[in-house]
N, C-alpha and C. Protein backbone atom coordinates (compact mmCIF):
# COMPACT_ATOMS: atom_id res chain seq x y z
N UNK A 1 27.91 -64.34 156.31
CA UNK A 1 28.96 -65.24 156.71
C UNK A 1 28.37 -66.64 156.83
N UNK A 2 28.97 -67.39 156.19
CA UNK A 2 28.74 -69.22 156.23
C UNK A 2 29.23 -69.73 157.60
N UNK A 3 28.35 -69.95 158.46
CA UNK A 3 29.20 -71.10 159.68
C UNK A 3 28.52 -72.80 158.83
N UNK A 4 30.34 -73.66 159.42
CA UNK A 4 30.74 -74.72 159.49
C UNK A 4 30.41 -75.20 160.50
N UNK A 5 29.96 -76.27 161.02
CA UNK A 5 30.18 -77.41 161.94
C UNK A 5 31.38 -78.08 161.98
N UNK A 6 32.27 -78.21 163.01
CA UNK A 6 33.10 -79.54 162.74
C UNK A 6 32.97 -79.87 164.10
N UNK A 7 32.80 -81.55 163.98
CA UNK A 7 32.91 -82.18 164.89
C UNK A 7 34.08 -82.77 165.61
N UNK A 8 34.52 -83.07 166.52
CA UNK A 8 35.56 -83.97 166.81
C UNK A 8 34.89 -85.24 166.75
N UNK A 9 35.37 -86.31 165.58
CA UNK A 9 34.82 -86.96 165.35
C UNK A 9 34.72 -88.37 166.48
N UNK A 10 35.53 -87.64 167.03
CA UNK A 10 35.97 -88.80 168.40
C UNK A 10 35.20 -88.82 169.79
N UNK A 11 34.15 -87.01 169.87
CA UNK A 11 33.30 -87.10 170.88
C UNK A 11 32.00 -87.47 170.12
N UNK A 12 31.46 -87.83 171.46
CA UNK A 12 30.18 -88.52 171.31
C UNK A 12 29.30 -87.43 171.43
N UNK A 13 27.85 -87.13 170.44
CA UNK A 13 27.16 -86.19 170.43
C UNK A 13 25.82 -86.81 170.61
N UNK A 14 24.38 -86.00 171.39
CA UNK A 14 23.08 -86.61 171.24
C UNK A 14 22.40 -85.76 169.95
N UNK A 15 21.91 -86.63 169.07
CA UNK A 15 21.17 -86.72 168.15
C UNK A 15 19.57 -85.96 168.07
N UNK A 16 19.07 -86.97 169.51
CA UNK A 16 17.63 -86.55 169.87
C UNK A 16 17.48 -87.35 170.96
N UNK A 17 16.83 -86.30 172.14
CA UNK A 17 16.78 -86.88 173.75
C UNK A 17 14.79 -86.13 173.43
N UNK A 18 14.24 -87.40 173.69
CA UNK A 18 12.71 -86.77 173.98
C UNK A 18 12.01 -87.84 175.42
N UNK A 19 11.04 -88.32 175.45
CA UNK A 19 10.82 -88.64 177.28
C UNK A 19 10.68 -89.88 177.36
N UNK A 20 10.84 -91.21 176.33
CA UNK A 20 11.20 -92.62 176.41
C UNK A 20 11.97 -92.42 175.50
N UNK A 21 13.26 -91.80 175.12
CA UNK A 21 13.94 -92.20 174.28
C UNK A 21 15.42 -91.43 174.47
N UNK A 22 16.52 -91.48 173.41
CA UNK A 22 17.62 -90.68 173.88
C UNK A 22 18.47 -91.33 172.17
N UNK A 23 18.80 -90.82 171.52
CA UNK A 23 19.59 -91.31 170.25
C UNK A 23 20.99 -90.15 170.79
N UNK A 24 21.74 -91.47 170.74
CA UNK A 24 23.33 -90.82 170.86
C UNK A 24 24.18 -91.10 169.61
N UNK A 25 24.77 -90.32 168.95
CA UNK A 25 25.21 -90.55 167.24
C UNK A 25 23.79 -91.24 166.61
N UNK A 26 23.85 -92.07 166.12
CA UNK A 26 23.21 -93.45 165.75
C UNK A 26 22.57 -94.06 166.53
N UNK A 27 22.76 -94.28 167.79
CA UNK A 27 22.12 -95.55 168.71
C UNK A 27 21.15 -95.25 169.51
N UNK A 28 19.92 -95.60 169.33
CA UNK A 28 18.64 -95.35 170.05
C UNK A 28 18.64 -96.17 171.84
N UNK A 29 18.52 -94.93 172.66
CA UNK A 29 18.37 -96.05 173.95
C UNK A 29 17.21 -95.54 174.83
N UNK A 30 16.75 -96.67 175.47
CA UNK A 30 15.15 -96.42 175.98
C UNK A 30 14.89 -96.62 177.20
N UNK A 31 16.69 -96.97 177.61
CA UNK A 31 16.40 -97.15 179.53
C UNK A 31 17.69 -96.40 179.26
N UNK A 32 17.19 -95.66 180.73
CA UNK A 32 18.42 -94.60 181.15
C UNK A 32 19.66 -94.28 180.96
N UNK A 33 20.64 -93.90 180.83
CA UNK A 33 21.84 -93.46 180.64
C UNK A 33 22.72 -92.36 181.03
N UNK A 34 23.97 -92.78 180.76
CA UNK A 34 24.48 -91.57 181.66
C UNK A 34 25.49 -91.01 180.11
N UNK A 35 25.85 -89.58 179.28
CA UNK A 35 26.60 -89.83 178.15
C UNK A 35 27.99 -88.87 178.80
N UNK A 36 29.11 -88.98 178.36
CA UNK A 36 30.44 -88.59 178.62
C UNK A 36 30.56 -88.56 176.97
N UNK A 37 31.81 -87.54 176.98
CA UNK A 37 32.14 -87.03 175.60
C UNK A 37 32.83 -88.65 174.49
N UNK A 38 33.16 -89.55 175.54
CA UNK A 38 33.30 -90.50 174.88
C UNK A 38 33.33 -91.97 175.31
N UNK A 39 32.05 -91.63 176.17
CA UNK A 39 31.06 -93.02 176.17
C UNK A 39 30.14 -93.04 177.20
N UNK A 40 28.99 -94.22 176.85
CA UNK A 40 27.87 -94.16 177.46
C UNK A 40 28.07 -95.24 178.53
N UNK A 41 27.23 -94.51 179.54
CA UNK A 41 27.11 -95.71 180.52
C UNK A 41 25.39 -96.14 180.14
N UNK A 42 25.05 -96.98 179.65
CA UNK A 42 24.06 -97.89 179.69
C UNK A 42 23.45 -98.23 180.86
N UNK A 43 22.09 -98.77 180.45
CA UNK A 43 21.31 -98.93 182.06
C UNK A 43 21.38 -98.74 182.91
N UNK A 44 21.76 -97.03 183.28
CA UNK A 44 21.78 -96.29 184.49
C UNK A 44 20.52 -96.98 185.44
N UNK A 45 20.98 -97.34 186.63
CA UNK A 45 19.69 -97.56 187.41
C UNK A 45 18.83 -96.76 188.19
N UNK A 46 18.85 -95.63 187.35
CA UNK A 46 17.49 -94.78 188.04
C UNK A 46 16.90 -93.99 187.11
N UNK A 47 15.72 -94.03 187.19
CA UNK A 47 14.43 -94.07 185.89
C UNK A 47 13.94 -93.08 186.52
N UNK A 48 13.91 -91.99 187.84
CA UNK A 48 13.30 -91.54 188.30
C UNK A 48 14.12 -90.46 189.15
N UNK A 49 13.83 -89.40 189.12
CA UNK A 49 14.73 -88.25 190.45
C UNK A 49 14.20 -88.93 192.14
N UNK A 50 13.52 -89.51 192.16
CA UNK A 50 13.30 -90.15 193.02
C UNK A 50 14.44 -91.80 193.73
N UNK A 51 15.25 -91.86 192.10
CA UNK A 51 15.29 -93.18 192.49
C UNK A 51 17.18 -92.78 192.71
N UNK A 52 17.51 -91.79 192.13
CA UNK A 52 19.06 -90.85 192.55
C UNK A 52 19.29 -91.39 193.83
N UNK A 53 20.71 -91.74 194.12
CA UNK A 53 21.18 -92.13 195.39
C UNK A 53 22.73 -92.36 195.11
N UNK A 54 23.00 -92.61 196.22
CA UNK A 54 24.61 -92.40 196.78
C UNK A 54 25.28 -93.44 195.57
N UNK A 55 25.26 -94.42 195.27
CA UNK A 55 25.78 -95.47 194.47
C UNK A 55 25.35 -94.61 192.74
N UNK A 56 23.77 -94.15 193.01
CA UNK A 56 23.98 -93.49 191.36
C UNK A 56 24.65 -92.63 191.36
N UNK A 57 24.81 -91.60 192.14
CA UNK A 57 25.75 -90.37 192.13
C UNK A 57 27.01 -90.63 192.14
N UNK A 58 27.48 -91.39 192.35
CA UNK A 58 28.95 -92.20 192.74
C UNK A 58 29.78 -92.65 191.21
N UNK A 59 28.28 -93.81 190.41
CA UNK A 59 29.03 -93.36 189.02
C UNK A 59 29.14 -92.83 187.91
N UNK A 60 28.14 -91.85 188.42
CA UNK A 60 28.55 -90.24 187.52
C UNK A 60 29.68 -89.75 187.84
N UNK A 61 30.12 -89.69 189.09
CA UNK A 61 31.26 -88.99 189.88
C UNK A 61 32.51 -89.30 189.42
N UNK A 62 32.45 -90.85 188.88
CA UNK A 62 33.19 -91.70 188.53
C UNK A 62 34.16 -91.18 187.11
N UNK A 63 33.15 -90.19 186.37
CA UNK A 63 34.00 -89.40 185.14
C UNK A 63 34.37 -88.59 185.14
N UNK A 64 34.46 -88.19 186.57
CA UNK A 64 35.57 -86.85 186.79
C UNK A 64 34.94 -85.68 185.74
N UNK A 65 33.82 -84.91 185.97
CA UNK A 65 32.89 -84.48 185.10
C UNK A 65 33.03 -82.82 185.43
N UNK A 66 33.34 -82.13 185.24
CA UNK A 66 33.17 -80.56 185.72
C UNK A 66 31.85 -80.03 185.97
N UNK A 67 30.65 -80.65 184.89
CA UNK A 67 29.37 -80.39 185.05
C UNK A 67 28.45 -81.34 184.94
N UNK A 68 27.26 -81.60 185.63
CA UNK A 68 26.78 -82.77 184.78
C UNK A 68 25.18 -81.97 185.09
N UNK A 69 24.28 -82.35 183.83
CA UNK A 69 23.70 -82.46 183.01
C UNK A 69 21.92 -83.49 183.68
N UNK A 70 21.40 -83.05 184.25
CA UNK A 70 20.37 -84.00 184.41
C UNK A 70 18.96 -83.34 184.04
N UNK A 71 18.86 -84.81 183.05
CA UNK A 71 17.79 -84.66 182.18
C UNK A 71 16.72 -85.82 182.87
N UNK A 72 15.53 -84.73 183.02
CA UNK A 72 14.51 -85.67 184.11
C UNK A 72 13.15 -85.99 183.41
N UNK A 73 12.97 -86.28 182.11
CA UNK A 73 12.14 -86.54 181.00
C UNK A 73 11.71 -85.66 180.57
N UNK A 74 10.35 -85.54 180.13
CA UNK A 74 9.55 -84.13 179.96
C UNK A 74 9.32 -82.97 180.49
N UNK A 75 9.54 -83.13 181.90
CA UNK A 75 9.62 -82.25 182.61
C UNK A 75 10.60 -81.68 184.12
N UNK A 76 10.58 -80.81 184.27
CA UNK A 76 11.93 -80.81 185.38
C UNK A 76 11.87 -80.90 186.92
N UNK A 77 12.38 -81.76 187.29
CA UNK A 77 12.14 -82.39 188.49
C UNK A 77 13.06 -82.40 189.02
N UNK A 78 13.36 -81.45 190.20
CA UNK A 78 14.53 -81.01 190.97
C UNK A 78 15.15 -82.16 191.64
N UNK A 79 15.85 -82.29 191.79
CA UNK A 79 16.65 -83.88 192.84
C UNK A 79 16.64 -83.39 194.58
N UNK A 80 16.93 -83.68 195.18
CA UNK A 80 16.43 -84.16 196.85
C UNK A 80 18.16 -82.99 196.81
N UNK A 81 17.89 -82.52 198.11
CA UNK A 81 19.00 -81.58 199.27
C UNK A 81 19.88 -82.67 198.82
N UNK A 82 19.86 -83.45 199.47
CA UNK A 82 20.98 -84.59 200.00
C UNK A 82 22.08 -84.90 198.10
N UNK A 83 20.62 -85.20 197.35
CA UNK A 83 21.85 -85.49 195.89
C UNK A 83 22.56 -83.84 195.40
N UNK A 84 21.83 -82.84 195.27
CA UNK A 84 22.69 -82.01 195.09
C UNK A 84 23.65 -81.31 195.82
N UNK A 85 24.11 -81.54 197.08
CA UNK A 85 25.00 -81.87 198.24
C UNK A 85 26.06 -82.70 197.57
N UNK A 86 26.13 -84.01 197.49
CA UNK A 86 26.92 -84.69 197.14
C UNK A 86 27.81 -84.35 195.57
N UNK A 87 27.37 -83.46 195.04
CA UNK A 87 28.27 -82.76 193.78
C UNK A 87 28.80 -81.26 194.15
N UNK A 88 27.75 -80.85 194.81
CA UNK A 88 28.19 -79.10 194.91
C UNK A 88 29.30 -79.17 196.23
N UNK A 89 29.68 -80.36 197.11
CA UNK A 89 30.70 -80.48 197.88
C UNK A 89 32.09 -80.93 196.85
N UNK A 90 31.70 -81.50 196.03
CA UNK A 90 32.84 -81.93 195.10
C UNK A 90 33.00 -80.68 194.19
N UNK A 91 32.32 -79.52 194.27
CA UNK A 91 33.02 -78.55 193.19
C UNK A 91 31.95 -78.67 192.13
N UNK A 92 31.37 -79.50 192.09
CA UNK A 92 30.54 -80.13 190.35
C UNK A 92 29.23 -79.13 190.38
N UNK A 93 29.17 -78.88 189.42
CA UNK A 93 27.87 -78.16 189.07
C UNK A 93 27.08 -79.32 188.76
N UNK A 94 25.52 -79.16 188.82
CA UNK A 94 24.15 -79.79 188.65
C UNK A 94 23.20 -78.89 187.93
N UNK A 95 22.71 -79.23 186.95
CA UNK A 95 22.00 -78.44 186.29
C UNK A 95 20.78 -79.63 185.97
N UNK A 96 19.49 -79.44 186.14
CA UNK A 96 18.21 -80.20 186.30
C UNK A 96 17.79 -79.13 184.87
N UNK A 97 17.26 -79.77 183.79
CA UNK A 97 16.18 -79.60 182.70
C UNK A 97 15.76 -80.61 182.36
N UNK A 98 14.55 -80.52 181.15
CA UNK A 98 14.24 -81.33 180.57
C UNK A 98 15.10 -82.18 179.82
N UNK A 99 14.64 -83.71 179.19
CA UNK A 99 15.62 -84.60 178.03
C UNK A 99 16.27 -83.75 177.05
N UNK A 100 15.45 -83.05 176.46
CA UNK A 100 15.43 -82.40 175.06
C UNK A 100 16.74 -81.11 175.37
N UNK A 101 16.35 -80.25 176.72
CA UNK A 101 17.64 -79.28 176.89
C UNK A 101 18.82 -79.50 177.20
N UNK A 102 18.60 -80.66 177.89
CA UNK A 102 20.27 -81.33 178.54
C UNK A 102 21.05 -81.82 177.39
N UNK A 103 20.03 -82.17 176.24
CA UNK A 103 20.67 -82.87 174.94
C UNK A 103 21.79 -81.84 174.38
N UNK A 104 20.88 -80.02 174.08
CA UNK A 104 21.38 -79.09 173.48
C UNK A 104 22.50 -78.73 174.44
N UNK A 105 22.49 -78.41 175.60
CA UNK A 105 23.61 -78.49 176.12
C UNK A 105 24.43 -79.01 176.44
N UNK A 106 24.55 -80.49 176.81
CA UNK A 106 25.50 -81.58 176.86
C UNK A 106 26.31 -81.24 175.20
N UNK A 107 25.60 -80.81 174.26
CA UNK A 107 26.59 -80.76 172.74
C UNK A 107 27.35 -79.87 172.73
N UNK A 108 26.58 -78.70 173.35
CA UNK A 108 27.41 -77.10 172.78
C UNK A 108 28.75 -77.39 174.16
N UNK A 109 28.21 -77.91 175.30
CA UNK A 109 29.82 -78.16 176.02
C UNK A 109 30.86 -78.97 175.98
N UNK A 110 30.22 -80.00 175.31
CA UNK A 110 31.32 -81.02 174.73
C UNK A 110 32.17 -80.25 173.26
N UNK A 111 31.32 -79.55 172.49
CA UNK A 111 32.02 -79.05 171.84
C UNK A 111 32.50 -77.92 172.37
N UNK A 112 32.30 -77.70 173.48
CA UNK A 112 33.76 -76.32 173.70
C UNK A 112 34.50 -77.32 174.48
N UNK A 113 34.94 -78.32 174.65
CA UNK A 113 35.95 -79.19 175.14
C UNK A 113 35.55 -79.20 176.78
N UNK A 114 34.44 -78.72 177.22
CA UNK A 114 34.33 -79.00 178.61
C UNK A 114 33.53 -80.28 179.01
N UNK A 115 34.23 -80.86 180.37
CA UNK A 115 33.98 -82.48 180.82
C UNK A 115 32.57 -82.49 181.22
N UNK A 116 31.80 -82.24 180.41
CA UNK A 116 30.39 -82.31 180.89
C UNK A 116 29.86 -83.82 180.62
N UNK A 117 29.00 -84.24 181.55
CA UNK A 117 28.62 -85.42 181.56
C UNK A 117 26.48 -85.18 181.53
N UNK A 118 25.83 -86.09 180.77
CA UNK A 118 24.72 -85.79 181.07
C UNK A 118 23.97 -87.13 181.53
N UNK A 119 22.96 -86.85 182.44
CA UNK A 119 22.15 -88.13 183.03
C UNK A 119 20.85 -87.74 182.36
N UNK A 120 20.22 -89.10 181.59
CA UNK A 120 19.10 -89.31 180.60
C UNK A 120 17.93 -90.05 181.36
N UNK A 121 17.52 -89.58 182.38
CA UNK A 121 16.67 -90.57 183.54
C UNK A 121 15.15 -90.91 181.93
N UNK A 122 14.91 -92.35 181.51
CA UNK A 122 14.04 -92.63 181.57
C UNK A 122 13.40 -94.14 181.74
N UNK A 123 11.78 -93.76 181.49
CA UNK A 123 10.90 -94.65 182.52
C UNK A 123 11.28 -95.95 182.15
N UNK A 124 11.08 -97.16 183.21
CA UNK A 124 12.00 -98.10 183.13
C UNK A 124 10.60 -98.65 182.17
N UNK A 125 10.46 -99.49 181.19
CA UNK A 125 9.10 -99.75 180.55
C UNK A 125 8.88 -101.13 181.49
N UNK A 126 9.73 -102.07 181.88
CA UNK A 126 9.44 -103.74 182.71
C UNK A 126 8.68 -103.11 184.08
N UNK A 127 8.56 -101.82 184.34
CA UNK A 127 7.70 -101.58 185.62
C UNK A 127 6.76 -100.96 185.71
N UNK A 128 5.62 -102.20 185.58
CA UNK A 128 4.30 -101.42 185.43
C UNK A 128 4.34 -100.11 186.10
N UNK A 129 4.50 -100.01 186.98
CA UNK A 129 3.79 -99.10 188.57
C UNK A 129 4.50 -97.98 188.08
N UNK A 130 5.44 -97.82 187.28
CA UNK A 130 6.28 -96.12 186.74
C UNK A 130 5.30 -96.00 185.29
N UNK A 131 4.62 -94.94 185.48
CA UNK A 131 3.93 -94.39 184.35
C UNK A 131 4.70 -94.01 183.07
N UNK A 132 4.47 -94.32 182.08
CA UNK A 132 5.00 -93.96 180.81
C UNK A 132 4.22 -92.59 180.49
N UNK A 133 5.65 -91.62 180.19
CA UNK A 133 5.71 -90.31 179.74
C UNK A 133 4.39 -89.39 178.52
N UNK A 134 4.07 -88.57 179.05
CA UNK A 134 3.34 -88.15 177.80
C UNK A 134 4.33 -88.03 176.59
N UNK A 135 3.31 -88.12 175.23
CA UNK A 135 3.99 -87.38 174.38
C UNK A 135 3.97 -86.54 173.64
């Protein structure tokens, strides 16, 4: 049996998420992000599970998301009591993997039509003092 792909050409899909980088369709981005099935929030301000807080969680929250998706670079780095509190009281699932897994799954749920949202935490490069990722 032949499987087809079809896309909805109208959601937004990741390409390739690795640990300074994130390609969404076409567009390469190298500071953080947040992706929704049809659009990115740009320069998320937190580069770090450390740097998660009430205002970042707030506009993720903001897309009314059923699941969201956090991708913590190369490796997986659980978020603090307090941030996964603030979704699992709203109903929202949190799922912590690497860039690269949140990529494969942020696709396969957007293509089953579910509001999954994913967070692309990476290192901010203008700050020395945050180490740049192996590769």
């Amino acid at each position: 049996m032949q499987l087809t792909e079809h896309r909805n050409e109208r959601e937004l899909f990741v390409r390739h998420a690795g640990a300074d980088s994130v390609t969404v369709v076409d567009r390469r981005f190298e500071r953080s992000l947040v992706v929704a099935a049809d659009r990115v929030l740009e320069d998320f301000p937190a580069h770090s599970v450390a740097d998660l807080d009430a205002a970042t969680v707030a506009s993720v929250l903001a897309l009314q998301p059923e699941v969201v998706l956090l991708g913590t670079g190369p490796r997986v780095i659980f978020p603090t009591q307090a941030v996964l509190a603030e979704f699992l009281k709203r109903g929202i699932g949190l799922e912590t993997m690497d860039n690269a897994a949140a990529a494969r799954t942020f696709n396969v749920l957007v293509g089953e039509g579910r509001r999954a949202v994913a967070i692309f935490l990476l290192p901010d490069a203008s700050r020395p003092d945050q180490p740049r990722p192996d590769h």
